[in-house]
Protein backbone atom coordinates (compact mmCIF):
# COMPACT_ATOMS: atom_id res chain seq x y z
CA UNK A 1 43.53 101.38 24.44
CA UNK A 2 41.86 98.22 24.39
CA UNK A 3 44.97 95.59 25.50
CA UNK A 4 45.38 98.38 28.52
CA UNK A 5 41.31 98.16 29.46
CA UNK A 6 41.54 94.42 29.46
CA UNK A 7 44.86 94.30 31.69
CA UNK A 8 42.73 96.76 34.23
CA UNK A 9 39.86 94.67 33.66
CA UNK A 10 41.79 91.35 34.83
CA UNK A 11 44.03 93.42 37.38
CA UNK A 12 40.77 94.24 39.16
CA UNK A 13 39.16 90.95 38.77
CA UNK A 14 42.69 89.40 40.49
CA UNK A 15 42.33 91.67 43.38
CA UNK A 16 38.42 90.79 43.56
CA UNK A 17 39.01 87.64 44.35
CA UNK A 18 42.14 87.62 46.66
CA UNK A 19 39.51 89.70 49.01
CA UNK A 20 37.20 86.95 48.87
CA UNK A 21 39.87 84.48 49.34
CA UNK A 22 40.80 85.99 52.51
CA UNK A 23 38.01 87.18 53.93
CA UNK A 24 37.47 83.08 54.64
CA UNK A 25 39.81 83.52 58.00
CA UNK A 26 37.27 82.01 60.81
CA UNK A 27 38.81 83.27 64.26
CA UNK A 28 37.40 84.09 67.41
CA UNK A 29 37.06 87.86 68.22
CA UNK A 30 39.16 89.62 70.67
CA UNK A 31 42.91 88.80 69.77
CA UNK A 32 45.36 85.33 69.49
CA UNK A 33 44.46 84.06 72.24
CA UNK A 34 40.28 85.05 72.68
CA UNK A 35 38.32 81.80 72.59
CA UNK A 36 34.78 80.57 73.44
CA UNK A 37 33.14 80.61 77.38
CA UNK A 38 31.73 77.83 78.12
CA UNK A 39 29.95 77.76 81.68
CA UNK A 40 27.97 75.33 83.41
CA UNK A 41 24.67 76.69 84.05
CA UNK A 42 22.77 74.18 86.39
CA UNK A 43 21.64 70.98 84.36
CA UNK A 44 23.37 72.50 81.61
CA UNK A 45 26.98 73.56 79.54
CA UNK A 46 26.07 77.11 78.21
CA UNK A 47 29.28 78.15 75.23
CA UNK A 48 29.03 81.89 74.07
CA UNK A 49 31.65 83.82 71.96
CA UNK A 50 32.33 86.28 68.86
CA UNK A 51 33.85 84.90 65.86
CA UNK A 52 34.48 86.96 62.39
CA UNK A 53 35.97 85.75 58.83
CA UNK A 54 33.10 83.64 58.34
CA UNK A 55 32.25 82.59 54.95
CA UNK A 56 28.75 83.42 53.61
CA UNK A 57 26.87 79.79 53.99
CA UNK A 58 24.77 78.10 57.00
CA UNK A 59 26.54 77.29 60.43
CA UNK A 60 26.25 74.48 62.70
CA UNK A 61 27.91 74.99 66.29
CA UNK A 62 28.12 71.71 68.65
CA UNK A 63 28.84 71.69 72.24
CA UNK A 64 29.38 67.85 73.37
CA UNK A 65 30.40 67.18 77.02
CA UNK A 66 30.78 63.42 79.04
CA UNK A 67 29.38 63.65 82.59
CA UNK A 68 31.72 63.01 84.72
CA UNK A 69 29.41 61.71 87.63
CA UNK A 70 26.23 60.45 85.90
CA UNK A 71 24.74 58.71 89.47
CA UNK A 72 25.02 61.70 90.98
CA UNK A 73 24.07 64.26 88.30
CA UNK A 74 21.17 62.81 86.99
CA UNK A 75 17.69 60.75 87.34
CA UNK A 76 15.42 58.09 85.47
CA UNK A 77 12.10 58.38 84.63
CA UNK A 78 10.01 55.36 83.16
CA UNK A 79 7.58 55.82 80.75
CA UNK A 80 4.65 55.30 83.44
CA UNK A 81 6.48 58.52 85.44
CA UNK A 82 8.43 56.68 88.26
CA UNK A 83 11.55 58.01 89.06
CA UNK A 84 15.06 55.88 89.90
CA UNK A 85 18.50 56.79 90.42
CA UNK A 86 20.57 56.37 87.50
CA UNK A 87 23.05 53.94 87.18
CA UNK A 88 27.09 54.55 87.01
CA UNK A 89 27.28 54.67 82.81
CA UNK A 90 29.28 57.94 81.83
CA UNK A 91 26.25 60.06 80.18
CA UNK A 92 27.24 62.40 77.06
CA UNK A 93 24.80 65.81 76.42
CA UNK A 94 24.98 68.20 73.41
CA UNK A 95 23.27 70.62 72.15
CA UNK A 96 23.95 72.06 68.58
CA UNK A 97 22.47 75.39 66.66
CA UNK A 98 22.37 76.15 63.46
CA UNK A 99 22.46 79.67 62.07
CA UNK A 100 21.28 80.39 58.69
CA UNK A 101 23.88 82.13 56.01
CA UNK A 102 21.97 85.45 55.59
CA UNK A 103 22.35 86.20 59.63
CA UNK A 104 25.89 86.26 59.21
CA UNK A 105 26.59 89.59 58.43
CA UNK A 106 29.60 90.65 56.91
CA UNK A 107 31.31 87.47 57.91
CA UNK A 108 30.65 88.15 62.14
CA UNK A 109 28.41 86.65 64.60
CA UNK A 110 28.04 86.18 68.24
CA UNK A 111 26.61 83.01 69.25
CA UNK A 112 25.09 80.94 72.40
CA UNK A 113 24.84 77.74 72.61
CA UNK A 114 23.30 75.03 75.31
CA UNK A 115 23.40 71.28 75.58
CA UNK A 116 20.03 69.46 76.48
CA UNK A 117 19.11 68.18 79.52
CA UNK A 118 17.14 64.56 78.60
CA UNK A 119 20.58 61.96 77.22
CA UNK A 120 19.33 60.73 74.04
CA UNK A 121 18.73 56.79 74.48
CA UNK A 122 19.42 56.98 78.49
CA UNK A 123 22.58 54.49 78.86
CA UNK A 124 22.20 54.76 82.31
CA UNK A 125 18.74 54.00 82.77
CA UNK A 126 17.35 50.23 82.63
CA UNK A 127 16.36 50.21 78.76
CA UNK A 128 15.86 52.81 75.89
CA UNK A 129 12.13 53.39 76.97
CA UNK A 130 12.92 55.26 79.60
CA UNK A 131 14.17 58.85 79.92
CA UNK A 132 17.42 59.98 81.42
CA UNK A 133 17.57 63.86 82.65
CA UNK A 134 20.96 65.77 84.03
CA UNK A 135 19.98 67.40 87.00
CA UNK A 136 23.59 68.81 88.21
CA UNK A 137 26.77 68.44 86.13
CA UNK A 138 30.25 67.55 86.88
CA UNK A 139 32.21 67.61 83.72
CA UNK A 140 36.15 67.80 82.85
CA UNK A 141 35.91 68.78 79.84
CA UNK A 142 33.95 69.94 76.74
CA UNK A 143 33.92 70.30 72.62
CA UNK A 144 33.08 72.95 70.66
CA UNK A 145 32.60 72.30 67.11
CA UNK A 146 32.09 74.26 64.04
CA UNK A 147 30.69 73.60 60.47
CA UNK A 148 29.77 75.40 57.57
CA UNK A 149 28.36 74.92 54.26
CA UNK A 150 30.30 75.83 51.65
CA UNK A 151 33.46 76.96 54.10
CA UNK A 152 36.08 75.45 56.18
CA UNK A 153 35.13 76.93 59.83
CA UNK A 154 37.01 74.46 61.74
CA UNK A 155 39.58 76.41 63.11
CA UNK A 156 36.57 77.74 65.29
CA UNK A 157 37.08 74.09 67.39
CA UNK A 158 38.30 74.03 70.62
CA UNK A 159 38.24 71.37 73.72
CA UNK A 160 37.84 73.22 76.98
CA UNK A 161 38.63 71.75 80.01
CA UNK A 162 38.05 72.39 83.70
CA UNK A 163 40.39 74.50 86.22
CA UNK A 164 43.44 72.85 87.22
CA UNK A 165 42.80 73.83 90.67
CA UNK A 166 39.84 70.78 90.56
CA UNK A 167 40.21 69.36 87.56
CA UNK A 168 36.24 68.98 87.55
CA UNK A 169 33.21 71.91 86.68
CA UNK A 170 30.83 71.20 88.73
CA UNK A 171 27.18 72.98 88.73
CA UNK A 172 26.84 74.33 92.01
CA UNK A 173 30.70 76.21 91.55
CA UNK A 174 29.15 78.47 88.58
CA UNK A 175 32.98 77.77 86.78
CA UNK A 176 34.57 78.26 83.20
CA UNK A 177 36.05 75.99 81.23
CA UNK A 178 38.56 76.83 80.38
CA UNK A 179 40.03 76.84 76.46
């Protein structure tokens, strides 16, 4: 009686933690080939989606982007509040959002995230002091990246790019990348 309790005992604990090992299967909701939208929205790259088979710890999600016509898509502000026109140094925005652990629930969550506006350190502007803001995009393409504590959620990653039918999203078309 007791060498049969102890088999069912470590029979069950076995099939305890296969479960756990595969519920760690991060993939985006909505079949093989569902993936992330990521839309320009003004000054701005806007990435939404549904993604299950997360693991139980905090996540970070990334969007990254180059501008692909900084003059154009973008103005500098000294510190004193006088504007110029940039000048012609590729610009990179990103935003990034982190989602605690307990508001994952049972391993799904939709998510939205937006790059900033102001370029951290303003390449294109005469010095560091100043500040650098997108006004308009034109991007070809975009990263989305995943992280999480205590998991492995990088199969969440993509790199989007623009339409073939351009080959550039700009903000007054309202496109998709697309991933």
């Amino acid at each position: 009686m007791f060498r049969a309790t102890v088999t069912l005992l470590v029979v069950v604990g076995l099939l305890a933690l296969t479960g756990v090992a595969s519920a760690a299967s991060p993939h985006y909701k909505g079949g093989p080939t569902a993936g992330p939208n990521i839309q320009d929205v003004g000054a701005a790259l806007a990435a939404s989606g549904s993604v299950s088979g997360l693991g139980n710890g905090d996540l970070t999600i990334t969007l990254t982007a180059t501008v692909y016509q900084p003059e154009t898509a973008g103005k500098c502000t000294n510190p004193g509040g006088q504007e110029k026109v940039p000048g012609q140094n590729p610009a990179t925005v990103s935003g990034a959002l982190t989602i605690p652990g307990s508001e994952i629930k049972n391993g799904t969550l939709s998510f939205s995230v937006q790059t900033a506006t102001d370029v951290p350190g303003a390449p294109a502007c005469p010095n560091g002091g100043w500040t650098q803001s997108i006004t308009a995009l034109s991007v070809t393409s975009a990263t989305l990246t995943f992280a999480q504590s205590g998991g492995d959620a990088s199969s969440l990653n993509r790199t989007c790019t623009a339409p073939s039918h351009h080959g550039v999203v700009h903000s007054h078309d309202n496109d998709f990348l697309i991933c």
